[in-house]
C-alpha atoms as a PDB file:
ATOM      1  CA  UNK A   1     -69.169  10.881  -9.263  1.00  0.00           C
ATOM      2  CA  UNK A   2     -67.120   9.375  -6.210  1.00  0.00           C
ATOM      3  CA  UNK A   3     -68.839   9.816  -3.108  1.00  0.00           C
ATOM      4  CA  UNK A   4     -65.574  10.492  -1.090  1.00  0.00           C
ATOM      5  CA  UNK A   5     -62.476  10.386  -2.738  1.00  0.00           C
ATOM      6  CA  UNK A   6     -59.174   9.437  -1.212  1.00  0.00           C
ATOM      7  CA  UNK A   7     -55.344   8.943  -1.714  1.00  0.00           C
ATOM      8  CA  UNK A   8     -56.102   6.024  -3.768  1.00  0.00           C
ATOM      9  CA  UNK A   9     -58.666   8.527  -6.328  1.00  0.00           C
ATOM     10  CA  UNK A  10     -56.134  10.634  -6.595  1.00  0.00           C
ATOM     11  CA  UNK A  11     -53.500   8.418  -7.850  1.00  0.00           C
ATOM     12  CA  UNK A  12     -56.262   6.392 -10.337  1.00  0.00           C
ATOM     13  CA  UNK A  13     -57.132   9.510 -11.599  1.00  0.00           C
ATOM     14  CA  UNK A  14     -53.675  11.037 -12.068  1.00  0.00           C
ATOM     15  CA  UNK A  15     -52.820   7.143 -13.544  1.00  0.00           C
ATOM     16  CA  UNK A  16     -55.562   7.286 -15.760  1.00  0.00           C
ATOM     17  CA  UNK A  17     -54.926  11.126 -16.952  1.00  0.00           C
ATOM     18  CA  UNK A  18     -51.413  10.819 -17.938  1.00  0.00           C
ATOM     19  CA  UNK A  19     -51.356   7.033 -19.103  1.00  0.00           C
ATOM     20  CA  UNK A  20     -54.282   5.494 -19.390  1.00  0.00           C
ATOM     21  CA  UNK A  21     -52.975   3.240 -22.177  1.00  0.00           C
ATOM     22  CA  UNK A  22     -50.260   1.763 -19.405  1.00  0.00           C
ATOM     23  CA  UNK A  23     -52.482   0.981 -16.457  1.00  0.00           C
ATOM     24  CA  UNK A  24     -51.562  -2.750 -16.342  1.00  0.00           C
ATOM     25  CA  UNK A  25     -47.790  -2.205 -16.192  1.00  0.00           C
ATOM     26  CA  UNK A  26     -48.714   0.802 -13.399  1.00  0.00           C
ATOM     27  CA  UNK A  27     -50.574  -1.636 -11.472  1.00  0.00           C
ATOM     28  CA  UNK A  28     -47.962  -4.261 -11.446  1.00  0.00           C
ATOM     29  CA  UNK A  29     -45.482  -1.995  -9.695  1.00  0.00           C
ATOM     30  CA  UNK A  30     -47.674  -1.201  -6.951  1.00  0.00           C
ATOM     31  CA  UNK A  31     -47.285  -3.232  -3.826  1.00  0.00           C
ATOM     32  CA  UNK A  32     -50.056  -5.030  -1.726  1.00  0.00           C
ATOM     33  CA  UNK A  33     -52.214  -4.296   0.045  1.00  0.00           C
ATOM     34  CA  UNK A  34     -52.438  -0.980  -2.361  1.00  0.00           C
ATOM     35  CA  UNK A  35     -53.008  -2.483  -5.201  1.00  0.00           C
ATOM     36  CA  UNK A  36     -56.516  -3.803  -4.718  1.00  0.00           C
ATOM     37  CA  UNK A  37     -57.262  -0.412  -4.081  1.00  0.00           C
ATOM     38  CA  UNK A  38     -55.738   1.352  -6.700  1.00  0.00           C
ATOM     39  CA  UNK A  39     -57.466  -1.133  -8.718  1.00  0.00           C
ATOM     40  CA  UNK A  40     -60.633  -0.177  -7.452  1.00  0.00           C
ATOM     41  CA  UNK A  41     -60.387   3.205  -7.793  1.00  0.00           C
ATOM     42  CA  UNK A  42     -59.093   2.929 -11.654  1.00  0.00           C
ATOM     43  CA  UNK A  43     -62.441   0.730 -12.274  1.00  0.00           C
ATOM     44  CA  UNK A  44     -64.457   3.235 -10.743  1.00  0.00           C
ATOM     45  CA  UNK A  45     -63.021   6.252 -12.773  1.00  0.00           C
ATOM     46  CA  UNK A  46     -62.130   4.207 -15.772  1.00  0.00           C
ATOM     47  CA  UNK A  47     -65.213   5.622 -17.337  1.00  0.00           C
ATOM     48  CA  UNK A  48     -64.454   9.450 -17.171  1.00  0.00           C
ATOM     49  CA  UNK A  49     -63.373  11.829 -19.464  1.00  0.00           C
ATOM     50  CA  UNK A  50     -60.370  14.362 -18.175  1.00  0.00           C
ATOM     51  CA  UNK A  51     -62.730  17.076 -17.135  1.00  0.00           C
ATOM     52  CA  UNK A  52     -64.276  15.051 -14.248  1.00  0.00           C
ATOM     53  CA  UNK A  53     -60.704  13.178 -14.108  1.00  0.00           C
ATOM     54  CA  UNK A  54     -59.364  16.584 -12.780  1.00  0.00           C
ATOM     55  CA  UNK A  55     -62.385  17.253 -11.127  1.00  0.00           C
ATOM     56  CA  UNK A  56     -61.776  13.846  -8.943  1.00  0.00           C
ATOM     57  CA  UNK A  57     -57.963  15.187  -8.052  1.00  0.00           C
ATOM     58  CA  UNK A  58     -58.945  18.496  -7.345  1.00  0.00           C
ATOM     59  CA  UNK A  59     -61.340  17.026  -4.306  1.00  0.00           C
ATOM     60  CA  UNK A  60     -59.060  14.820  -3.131  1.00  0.00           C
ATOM     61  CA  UNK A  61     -56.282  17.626  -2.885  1.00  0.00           C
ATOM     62  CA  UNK A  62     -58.823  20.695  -1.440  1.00  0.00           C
ATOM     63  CA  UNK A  63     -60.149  17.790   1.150  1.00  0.00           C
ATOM     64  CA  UNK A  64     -56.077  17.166   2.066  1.00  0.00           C
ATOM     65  CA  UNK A  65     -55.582  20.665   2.380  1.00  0.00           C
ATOM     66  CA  UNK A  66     -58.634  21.146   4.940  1.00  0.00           C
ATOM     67  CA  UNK A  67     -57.787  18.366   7.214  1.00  0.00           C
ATOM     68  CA  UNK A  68     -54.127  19.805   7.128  1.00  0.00           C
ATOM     69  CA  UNK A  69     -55.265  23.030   7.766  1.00  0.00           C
ATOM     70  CA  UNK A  70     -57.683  21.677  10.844  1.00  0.00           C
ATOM     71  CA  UNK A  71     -55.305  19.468  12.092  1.00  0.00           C
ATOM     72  CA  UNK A  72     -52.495  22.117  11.993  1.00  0.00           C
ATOM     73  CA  UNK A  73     -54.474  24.611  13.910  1.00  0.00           C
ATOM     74  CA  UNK A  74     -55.621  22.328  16.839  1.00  0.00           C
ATOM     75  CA  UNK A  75     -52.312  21.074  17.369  1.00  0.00           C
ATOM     76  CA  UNK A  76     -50.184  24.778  16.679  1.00  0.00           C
ATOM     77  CA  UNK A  77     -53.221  27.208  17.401  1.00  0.00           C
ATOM     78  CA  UNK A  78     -52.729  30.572  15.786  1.00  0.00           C
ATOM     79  CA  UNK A  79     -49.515  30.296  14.455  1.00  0.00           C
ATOM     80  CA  UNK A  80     -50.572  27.604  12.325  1.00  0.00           C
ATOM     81  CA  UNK A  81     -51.902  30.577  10.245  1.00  0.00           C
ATOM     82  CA  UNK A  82     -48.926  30.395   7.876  1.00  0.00           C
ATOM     83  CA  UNK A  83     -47.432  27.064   8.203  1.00  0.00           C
ATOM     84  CA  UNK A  84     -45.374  25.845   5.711  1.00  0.00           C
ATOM     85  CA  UNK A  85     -47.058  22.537   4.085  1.00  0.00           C
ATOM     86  CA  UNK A  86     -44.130  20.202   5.395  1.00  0.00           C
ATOM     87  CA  UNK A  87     -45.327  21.333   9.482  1.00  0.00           C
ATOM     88  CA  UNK A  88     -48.888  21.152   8.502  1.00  0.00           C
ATOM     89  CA  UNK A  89     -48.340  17.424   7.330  1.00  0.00           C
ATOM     90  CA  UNK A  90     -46.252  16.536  10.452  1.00  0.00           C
ATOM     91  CA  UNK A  91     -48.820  18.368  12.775  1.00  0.00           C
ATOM     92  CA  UNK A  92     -51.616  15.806  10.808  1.00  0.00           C
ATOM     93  CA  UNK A  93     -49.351  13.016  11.775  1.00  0.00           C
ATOM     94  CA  UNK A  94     -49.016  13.988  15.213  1.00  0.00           C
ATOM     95  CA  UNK A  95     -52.795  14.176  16.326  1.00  0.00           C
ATOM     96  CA  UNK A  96     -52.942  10.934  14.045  1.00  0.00           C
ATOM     97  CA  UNK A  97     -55.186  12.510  11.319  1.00  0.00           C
END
């Protein structure tokens, strides 16, 4: 399994889930500096099966959503409680997490 997952995970694993069989042409049309890590990341999960595929996307997206979450509620306190997604992401941005 990947020790910590990030942005780049989640897009080699979505990649990999929904065209596995087109990962050179996907690769192509990603820019550098991105690319040698998308690259990575498809080597490293190039060897799993959907189940732990998913499993990979799901951390990276419930790891998101708790740094949102934290970052949300030190910068808006209690009222970050029911923050749309959009003002959790821009609160994120703001205390530069």
């Amino acid at each position: 399994m990947v020790s910590e997952p990030g942005p780049e995970h989640a897009f080699a694993a979505l990649a990999l889930l929904r065209c596995r069989d087109r990962m050179g042409p996907v690769l192509d049309a990603i820019a550098e500096p991105r690319r040698l890590d998308v690259a990575r990341a498809v080597a490293e999960l190039d060897g799993f099966d959907d189940y732990h595929l998913k499993h990979v996307l799901a951390e990276v997206v419930r790891r998101e959503e708790r740094t949102l979450r934290e970052a949300t509620a030190l910068f808006l306190g209690a009222a970050s409680q029911n923050a749309p997604r959009t003002i959790r992401k821009w609160a994120a941005r703001m205390i530069g997490r």
